[in-house]
C-alpha atoms as a PDB file:
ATOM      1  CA  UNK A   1      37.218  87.995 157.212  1.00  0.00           C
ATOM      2  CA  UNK A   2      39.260  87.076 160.337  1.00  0.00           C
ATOM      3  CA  UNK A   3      43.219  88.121 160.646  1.00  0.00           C
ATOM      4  CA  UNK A   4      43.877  84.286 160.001  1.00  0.00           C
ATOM      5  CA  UNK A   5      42.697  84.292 156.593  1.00  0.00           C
ATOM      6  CA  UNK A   6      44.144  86.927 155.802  1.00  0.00           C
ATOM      7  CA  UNK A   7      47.492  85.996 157.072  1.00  0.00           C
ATOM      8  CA  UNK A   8      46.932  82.864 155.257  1.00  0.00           C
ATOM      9  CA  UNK A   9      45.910  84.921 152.362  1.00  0.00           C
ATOM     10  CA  UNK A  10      49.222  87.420 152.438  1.00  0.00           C
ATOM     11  CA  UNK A  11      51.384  83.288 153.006  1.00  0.00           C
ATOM     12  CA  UNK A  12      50.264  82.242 149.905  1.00  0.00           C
ATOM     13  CA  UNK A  13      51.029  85.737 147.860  1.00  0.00           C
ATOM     14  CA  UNK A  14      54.559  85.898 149.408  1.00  0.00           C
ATOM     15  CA  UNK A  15      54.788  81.894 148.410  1.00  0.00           C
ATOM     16  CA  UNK A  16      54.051  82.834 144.908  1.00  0.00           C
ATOM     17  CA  UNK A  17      56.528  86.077 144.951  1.00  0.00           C
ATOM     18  CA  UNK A  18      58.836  83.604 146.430  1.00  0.00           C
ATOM     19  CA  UNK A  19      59.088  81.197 143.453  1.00  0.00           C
ATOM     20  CA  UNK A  20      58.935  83.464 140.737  1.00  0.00           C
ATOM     21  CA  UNK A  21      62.036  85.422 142.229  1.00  0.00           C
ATOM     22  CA  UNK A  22      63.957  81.925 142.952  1.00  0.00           C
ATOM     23  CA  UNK A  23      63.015  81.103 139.527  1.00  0.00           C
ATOM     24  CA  UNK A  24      64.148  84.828 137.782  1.00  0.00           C
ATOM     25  CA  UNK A  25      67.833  84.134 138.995  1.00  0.00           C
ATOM     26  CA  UNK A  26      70.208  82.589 136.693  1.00  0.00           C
ATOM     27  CA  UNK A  27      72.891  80.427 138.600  1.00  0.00           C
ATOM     28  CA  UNK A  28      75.631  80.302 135.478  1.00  0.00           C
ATOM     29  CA  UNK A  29      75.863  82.412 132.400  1.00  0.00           C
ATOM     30  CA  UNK A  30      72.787  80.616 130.309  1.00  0.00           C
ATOM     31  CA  UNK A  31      73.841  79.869 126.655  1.00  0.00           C
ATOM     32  CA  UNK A  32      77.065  81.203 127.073  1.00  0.00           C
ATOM     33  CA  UNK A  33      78.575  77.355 128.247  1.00  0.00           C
ATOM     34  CA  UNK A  34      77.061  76.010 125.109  1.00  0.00           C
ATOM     35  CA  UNK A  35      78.784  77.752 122.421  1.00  0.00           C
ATOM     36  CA  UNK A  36      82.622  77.463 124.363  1.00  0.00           C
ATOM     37  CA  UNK A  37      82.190  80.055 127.006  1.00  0.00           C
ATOM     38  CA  UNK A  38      83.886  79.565 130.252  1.00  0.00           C
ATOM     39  CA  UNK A  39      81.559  78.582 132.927  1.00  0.00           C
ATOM     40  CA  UNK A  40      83.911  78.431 136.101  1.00  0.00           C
ATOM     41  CA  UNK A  41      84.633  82.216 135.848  1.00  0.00           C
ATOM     42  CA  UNK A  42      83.597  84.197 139.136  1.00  0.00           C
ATOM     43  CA  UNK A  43      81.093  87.160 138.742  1.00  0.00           C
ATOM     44  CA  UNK A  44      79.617  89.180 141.393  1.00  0.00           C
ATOM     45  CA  UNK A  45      75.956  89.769 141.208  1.00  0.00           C
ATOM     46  CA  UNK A  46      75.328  93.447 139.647  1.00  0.00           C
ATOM     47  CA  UNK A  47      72.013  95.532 138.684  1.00  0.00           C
ATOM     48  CA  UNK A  48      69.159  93.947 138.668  1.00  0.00           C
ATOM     49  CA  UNK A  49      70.525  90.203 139.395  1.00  0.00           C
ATOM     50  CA  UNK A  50      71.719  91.694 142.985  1.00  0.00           C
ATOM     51  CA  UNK A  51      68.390  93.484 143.681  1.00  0.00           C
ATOM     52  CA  UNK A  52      66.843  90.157 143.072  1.00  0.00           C
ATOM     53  CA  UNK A  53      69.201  87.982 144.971  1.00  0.00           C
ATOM     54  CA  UNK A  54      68.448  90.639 148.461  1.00  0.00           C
ATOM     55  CA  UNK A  55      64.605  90.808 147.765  1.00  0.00           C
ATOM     56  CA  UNK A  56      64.562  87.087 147.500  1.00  0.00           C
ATOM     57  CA  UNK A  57      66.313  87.051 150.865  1.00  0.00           C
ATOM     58  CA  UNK A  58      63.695  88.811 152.282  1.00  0.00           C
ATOM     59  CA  UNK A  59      60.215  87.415 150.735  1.00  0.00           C
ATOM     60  CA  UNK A  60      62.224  83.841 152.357  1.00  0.00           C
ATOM     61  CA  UNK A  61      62.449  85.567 155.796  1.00  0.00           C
ATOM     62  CA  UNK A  62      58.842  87.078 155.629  1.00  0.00           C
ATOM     63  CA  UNK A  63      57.862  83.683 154.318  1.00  0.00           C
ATOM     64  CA  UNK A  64      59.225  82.151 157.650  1.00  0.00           C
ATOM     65  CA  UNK A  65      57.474  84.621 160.141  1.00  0.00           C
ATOM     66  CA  UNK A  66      54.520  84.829 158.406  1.00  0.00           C
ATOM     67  CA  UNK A  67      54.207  80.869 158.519  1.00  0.00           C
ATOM     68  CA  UNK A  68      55.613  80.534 162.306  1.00  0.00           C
ATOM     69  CA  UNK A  69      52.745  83.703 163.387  1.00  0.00           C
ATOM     70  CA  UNK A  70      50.197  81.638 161.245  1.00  0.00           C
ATOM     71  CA  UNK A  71      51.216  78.651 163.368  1.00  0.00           C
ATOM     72  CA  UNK A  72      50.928  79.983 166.681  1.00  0.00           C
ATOM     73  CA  UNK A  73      47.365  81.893 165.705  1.00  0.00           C
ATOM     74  CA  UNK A  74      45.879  78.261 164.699  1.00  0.00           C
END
């Protein structure tokens, strides 16, 4: 195996991190809205939700580099 593939390799594990954390976070309050909840109310991201908010930050910044140095190596 070359570095290339496994760049390309580590790209498309990130990718996959990537869109199960985008698709983990919850942009309103779910069910709540449904049964008369207020859905306009501000609430800052605690636990778990603000772990996953920073770490999907990252994995998009790795995501970036790791696609730019795959780039350049082709």
């Amino acid at each position: 195996m070359q570095i290339k593939d496994i760049l390309v390799f580590a790209l498309i594990g990130i990718n996959v991190m990537l869109t199960i954390s985008i698709l983990l976070q919850q942009k309103e309050g779910g069910l709540s809205t449904v049964f008369g909840g207020e859905g306009t109310v501000y609430r800052s991201k605690r636990g778990l939700a603000w772990g996953l908010h920073y770490f999907t930050i990252i994995l998009a910044v790795v995501f970036v580099a790791l696609s730019v140095v795959v780039l350049f190596i082709q």
